[in-house]
N, C-alpha and C. Protein backbone atom coordinates (compact mmCIF):
# COMPACT_ATOMS: atom_id res chain seq x y z
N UNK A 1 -35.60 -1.34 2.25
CA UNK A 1 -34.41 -1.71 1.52
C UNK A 1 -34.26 -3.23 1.63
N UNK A 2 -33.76 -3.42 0.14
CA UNK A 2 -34.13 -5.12 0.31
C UNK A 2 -32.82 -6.07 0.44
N UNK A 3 -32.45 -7.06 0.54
CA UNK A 3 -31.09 -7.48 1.01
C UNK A 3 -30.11 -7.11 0.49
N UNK A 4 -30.43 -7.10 -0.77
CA UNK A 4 -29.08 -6.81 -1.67
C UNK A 4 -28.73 -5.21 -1.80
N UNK A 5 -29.92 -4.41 -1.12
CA UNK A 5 -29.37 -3.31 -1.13
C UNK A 5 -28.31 -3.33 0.08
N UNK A 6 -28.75 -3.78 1.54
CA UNK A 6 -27.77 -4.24 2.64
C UNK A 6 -26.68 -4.73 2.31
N UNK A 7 -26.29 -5.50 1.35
CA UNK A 7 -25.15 -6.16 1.26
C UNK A 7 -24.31 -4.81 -0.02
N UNK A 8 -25.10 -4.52 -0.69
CA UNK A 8 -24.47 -3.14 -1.15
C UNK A 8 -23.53 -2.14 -0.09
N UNK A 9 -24.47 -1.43 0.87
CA UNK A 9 -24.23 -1.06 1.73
C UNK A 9 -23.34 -1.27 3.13
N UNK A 10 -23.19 -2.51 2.85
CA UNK A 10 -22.67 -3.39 3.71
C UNK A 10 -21.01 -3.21 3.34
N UNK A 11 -20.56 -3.16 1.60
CA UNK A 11 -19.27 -3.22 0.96
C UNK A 11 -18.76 -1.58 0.77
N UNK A 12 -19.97 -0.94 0.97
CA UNK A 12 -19.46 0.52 0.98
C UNK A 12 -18.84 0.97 2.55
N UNK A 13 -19.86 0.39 3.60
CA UNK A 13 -19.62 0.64 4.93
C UNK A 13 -17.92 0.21 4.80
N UNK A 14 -17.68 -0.89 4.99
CA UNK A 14 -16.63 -1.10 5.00
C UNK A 14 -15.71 -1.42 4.34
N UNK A 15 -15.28 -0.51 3.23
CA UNK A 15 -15.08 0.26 2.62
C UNK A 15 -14.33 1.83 3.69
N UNK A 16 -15.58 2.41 3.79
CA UNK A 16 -15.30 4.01 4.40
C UNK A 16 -14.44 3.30 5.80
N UNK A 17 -14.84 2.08 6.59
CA UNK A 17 -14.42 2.11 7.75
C UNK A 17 -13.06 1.58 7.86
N UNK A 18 -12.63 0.81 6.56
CA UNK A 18 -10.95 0.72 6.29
C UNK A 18 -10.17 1.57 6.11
N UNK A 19 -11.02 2.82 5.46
CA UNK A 19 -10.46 4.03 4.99
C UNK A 19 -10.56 4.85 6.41
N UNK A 20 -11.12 4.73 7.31
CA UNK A 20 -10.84 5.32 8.77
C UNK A 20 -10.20 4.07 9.98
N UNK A 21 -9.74 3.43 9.36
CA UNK A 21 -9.04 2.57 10.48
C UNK A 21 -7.94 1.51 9.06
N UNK A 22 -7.08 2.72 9.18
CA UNK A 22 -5.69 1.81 7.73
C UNK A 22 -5.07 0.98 8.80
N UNK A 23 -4.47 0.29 7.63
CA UNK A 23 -3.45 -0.42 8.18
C UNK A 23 -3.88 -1.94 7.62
N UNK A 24 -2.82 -2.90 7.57
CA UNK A 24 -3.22 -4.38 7.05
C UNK A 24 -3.90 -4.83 8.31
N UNK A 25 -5.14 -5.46 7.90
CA UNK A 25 -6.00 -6.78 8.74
C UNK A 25 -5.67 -7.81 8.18
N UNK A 26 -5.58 -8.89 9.53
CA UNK A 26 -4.96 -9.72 9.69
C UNK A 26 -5.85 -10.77 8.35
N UNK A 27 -7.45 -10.65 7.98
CA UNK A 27 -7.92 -11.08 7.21
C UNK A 27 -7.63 -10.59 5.61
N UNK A 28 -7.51 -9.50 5.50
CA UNK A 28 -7.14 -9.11 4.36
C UNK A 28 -8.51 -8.58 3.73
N UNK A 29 -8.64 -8.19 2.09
CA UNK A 29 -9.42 -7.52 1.92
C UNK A 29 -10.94 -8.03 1.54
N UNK A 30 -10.75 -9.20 1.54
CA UNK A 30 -12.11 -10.68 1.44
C UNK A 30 -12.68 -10.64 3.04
N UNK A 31 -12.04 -10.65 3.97
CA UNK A 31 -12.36 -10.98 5.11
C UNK A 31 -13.13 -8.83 6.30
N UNK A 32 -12.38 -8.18 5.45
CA UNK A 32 -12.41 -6.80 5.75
C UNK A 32 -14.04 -6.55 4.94
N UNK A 33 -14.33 -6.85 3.79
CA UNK A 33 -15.37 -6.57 2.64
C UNK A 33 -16.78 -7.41 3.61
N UNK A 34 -16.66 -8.53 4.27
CA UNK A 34 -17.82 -9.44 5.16
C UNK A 34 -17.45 -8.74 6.17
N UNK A 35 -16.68 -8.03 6.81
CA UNK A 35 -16.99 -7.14 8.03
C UNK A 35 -17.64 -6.38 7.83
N UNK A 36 -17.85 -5.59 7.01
CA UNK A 36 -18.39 -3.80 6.28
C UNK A 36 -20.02 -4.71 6.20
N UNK A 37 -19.85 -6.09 5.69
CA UNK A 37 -21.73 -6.56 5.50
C UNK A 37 -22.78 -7.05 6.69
N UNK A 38 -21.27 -7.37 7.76
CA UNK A 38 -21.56 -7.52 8.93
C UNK A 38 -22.25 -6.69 9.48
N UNK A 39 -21.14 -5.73 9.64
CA UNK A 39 -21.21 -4.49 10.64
C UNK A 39 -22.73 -3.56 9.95
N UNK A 40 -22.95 -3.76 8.56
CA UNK A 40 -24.08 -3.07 8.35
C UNK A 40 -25.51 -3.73 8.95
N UNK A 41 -25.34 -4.90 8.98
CA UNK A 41 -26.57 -5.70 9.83
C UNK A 41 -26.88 -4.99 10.91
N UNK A 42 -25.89 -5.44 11.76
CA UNK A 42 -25.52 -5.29 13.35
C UNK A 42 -26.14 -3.97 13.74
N UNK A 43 -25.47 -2.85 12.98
CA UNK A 43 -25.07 -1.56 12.74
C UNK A 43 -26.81 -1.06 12.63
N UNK A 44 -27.41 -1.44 11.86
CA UNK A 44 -28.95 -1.82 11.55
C UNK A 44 -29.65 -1.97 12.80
N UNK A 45 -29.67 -3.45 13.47
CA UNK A 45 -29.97 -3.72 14.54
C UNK A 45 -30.30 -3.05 15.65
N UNK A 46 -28.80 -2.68 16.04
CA UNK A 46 -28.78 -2.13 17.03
C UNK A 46 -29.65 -0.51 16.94
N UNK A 47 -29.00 0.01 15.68
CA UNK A 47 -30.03 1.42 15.43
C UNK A 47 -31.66 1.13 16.35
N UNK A 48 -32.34 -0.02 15.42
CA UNK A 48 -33.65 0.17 15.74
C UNK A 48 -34.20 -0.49 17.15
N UNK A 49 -32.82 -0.91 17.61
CA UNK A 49 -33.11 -2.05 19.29
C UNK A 49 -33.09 -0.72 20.16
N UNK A 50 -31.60 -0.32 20.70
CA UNK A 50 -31.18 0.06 21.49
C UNK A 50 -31.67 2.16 21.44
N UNK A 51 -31.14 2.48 19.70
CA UNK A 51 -31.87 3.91 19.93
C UNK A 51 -32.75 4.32 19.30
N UNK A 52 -33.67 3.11 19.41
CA UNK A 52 -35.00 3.55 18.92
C UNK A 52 -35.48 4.20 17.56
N UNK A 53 -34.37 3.91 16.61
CA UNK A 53 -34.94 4.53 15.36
C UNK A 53 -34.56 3.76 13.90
N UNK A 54 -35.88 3.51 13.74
CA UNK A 54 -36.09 2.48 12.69
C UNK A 54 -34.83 2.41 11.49
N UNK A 55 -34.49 1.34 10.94
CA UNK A 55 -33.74 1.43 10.05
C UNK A 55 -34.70 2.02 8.47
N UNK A 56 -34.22 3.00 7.85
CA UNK A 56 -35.40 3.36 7.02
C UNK A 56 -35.33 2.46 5.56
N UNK A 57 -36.07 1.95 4.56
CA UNK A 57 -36.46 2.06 3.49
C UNK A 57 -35.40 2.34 2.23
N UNK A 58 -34.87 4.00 2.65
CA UNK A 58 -34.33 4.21 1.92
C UNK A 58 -32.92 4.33 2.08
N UNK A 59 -32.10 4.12 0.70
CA UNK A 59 -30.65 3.81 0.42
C UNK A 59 -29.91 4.76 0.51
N UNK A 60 -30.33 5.91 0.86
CA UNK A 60 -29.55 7.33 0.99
C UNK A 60 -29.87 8.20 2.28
N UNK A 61 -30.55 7.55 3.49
CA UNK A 61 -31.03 7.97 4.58
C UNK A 61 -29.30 7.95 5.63
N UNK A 62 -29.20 9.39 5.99
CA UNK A 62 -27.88 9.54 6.29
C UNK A 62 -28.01 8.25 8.08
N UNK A 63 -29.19 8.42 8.80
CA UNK A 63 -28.76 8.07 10.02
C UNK A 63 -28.52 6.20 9.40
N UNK A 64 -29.29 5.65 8.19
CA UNK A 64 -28.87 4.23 8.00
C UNK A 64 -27.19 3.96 7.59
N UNK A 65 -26.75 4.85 6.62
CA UNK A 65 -25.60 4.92 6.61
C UNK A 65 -24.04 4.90 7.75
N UNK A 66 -25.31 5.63 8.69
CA UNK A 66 -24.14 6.66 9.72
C UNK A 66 -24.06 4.72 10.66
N UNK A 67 -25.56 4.41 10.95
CA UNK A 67 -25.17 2.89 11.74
C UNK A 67 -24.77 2.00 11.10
N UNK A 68 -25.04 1.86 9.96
CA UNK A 68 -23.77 0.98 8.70
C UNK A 68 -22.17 1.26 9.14
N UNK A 69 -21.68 1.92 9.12
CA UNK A 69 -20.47 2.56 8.99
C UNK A 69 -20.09 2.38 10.46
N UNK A 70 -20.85 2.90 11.57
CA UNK A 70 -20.45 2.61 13.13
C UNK A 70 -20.04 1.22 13.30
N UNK A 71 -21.26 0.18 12.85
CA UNK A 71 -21.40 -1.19 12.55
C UNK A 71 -20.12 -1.80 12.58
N UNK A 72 -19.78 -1.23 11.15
CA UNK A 72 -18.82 -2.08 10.48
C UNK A 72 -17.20 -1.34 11.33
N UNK A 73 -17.53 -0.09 11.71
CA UNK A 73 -15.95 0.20 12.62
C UNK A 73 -15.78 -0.71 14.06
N UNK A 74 -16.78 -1.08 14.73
CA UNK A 74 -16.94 -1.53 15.94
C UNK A 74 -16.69 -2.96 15.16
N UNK A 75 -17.38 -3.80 14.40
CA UNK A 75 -17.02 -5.61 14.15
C UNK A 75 -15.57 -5.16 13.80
N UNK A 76 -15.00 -4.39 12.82
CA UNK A 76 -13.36 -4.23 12.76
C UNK A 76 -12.35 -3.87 13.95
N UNK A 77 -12.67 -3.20 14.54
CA UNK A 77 -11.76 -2.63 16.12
C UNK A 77 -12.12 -4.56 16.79
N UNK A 78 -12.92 -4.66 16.61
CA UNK A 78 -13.18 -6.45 17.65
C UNK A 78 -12.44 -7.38 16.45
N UNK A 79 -12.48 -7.24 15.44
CA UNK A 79 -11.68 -8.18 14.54
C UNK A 79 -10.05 -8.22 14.93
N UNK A 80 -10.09 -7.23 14.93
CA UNK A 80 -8.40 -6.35 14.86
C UNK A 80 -7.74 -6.70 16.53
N UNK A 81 -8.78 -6.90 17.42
CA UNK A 81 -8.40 -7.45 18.55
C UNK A 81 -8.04 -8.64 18.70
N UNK A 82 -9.01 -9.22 18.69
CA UNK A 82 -9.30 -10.62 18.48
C UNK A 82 -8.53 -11.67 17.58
N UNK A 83 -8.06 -11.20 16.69
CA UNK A 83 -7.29 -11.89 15.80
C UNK A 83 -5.92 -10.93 15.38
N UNK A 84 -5.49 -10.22 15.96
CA UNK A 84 -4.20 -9.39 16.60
C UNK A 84 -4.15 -8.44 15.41
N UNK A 85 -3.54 -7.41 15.22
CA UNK A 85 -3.84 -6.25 14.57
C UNK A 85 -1.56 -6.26 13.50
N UNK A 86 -1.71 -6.67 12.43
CA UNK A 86 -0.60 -6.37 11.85
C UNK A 86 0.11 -5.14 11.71
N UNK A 87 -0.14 -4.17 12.05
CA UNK A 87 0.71 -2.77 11.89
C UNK A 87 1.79 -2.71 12.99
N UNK A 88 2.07 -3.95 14.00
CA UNK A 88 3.46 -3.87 14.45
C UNK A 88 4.75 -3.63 13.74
């Protein structure tokens, strides 16, 4: 999968991971949309570092999705810290 499919994937991830963690970020929805492209990198990364299983090829491979989506919930829960979380 070639970058622009990642950065596809990247706006869907987070996407689903706003839709499992509501509420206004303190960035808003420009700054929420580069988390989801983030977190799909990372999310990537770590898949093929830490548990050993390659990021695949293809654009519909559930475990690339599933570390896209982890990705992008973990850079948001650290966003949402880090730069204080608005749903007070």
């Amino acid at each position: 999968m070639g970058i622009v499919g990642w950065i596809i994937l990247g706006l869907l991830a987070g996407g689903i991971a706003k839709i499992l963690l509501p509420g206004r970020d303190p960035g808003g929805l420009v700054v929420t949309t580069l988390i989801g492209i983030a977190g799909s990198f990372v999310g990537g990364w770590l898949s093929s570092k830490f548990l050993h299983r390659p990021v695949a090829t293809h654009f519909f491979d559930l475990a690339t999705w599933g570390s896209a989506i982890a990705g992008a919930l973990v850079l948001l829960i650290v966003y949402r810290i880090v730069f204080g979380n608005s749903r007070r």
